[in-house]
C-alpha atoms as a PDB file:
ATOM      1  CA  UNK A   1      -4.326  -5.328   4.299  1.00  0.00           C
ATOM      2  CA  UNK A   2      -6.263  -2.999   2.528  1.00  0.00           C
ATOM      3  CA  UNK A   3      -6.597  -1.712  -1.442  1.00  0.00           C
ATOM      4  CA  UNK A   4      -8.241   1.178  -2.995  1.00  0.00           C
ATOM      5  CA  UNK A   5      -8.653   2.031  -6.576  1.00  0.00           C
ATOM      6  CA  UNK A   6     -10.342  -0.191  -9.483  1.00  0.00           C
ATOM      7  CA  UNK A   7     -12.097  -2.977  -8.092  1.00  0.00           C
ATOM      8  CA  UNK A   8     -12.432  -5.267 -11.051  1.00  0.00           C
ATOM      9  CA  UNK A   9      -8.702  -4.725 -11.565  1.00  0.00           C
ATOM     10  CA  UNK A  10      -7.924  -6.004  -8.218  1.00  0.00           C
ATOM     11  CA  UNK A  11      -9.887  -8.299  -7.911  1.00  0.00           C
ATOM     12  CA  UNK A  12      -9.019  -9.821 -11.539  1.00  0.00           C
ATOM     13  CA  UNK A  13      -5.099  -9.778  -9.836  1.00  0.00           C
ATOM     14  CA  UNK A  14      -6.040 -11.114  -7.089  1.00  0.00           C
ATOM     15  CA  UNK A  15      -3.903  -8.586  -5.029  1.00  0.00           C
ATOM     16  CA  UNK A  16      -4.301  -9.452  -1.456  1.00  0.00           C
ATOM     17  CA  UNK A  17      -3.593 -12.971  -2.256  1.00  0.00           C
ATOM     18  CA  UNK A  18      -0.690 -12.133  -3.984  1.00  0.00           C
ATOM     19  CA  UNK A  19       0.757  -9.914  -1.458  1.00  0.00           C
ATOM     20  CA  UNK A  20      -0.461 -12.336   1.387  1.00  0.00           C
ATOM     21  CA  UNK A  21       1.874 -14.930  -1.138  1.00  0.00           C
ATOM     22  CA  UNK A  22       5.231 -12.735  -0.876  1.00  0.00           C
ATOM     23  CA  UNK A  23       4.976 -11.217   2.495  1.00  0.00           C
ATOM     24  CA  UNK A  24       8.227 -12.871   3.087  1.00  0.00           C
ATOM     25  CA  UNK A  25       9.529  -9.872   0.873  1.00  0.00           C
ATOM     26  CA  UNK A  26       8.757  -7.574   3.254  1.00  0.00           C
ATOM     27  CA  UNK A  27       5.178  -5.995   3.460  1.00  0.00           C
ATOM     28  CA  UNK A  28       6.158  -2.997   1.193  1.00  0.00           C
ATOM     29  CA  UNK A  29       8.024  -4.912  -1.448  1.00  0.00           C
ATOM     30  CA  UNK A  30       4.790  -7.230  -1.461  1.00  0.00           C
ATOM     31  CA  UNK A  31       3.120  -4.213  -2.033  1.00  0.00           C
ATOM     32  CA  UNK A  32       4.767  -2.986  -4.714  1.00  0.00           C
ATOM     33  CA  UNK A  33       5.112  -6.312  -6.799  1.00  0.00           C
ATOM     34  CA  UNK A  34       1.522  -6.617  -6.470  1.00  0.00           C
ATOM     35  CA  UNK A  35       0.464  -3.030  -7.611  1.00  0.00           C
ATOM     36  CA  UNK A  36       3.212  -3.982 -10.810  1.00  0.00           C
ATOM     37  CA  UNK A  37       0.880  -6.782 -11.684  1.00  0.00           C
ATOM     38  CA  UNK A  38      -2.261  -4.645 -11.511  1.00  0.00           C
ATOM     39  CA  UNK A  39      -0.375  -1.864 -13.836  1.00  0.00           C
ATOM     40  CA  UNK A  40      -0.039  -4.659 -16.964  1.00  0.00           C
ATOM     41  CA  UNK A  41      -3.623  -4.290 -17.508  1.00  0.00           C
ATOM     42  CA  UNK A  42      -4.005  -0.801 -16.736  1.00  0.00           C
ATOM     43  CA  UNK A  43      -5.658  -0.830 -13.262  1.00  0.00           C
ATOM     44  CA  UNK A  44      -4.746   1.896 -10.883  1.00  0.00           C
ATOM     45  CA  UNK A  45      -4.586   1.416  -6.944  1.00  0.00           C
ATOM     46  CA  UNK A  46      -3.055   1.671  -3.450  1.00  0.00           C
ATOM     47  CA  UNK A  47      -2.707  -0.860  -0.784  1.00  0.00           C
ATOM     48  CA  UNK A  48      -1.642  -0.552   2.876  1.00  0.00           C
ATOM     49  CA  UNK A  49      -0.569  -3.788   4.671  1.00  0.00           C
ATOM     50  CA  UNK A  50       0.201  -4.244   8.898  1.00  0.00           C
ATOM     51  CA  UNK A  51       1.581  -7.794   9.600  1.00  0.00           C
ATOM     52  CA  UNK A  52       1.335  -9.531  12.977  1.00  0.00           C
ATOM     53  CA  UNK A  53       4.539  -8.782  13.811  1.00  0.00           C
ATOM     54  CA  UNK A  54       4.165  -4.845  13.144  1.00  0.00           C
ATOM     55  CA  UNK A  55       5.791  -4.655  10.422  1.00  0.00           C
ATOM     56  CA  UNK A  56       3.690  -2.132   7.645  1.00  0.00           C
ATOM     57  CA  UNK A  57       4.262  -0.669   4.234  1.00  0.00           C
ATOM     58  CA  UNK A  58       2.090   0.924   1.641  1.00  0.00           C
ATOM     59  CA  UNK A  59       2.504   1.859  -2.018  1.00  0.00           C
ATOM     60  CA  UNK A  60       0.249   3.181  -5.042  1.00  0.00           C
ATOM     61  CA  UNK A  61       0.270   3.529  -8.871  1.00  0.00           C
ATOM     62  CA  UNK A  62      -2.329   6.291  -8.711  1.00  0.00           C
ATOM     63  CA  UNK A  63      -1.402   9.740  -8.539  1.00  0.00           C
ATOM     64  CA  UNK A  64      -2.458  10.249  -5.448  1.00  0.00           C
ATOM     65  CA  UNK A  65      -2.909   7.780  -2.251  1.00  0.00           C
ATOM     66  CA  UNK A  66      -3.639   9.536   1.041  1.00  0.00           C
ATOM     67  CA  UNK A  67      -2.279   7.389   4.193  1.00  0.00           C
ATOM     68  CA  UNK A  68      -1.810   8.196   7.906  1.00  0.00           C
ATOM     69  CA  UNK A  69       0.092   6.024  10.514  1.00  0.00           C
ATOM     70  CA  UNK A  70       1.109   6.554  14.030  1.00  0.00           C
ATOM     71  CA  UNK A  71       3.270   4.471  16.291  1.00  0.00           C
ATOM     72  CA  UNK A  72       2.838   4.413  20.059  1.00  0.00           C
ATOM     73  CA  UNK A  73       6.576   6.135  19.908  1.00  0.00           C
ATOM     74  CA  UNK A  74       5.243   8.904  17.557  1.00  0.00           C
ATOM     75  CA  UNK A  75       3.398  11.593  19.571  1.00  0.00           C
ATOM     76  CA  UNK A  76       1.624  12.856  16.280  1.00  0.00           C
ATOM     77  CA  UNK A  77       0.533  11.174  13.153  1.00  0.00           C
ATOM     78  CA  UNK A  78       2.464  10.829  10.323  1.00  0.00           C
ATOM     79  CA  UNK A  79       0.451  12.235   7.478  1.00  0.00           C
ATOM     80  CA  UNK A  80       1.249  11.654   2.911  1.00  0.00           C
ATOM     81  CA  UNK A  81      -0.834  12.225   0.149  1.00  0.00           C
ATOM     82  CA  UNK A  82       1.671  10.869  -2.081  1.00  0.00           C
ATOM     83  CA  UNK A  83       4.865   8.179  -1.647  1.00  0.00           C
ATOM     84  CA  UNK A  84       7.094  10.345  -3.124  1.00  0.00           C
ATOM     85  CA  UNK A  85       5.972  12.974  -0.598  1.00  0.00           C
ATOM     86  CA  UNK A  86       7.694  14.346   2.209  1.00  0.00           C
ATOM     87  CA  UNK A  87       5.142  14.589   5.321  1.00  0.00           C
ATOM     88  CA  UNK A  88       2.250  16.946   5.047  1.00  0.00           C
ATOM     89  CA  UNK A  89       2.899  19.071   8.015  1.00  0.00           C
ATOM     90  CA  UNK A  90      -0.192  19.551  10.784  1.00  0.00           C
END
């Protein structure tokens, strides 16, 4: 797992423990709860997560979040700049 964005607000959240805490959710909805927490006091970030079992999922409250992925069934990278995005196109 990985964050970006305001480290005193994450770390104040304690976001990776928290999302370490509801992986049972599902990595994204972990995700998402976590970055929920971080938005009631007014931090901004994004956070990828990869479990052992390959399951991933990433979210963001900034505007922007740039993320790249690629399976060993994908024969190009999957490429976002935003969530909401559709797939930059290379």
């Amino acid at each position: 797992m990985a964050f970006s964005g305001d480290g005193e607000h994450i770390a104040r959240k304690t976001l990776a423990a928290r999302v370490m805490h509801a992986l049972a959710d599902g990595p994204e909805q972990a995700l998402k709860a976590s970055i929920k927490e971080l938005e009631t006091i007014g931090g901004e970030a994004g956070g990828i997560v990869l479990t052992a079992a390959g399951l991933s999922g990433w979210a963001h409250n900034s505007r922007e979040f740039a993320v790249a992925f690629m399976t060993s069934d994908d024969k190009h990278a999957h490429v976002f700049l935003r969530k909401e995005d559709k797939e930059i196109e290379h």
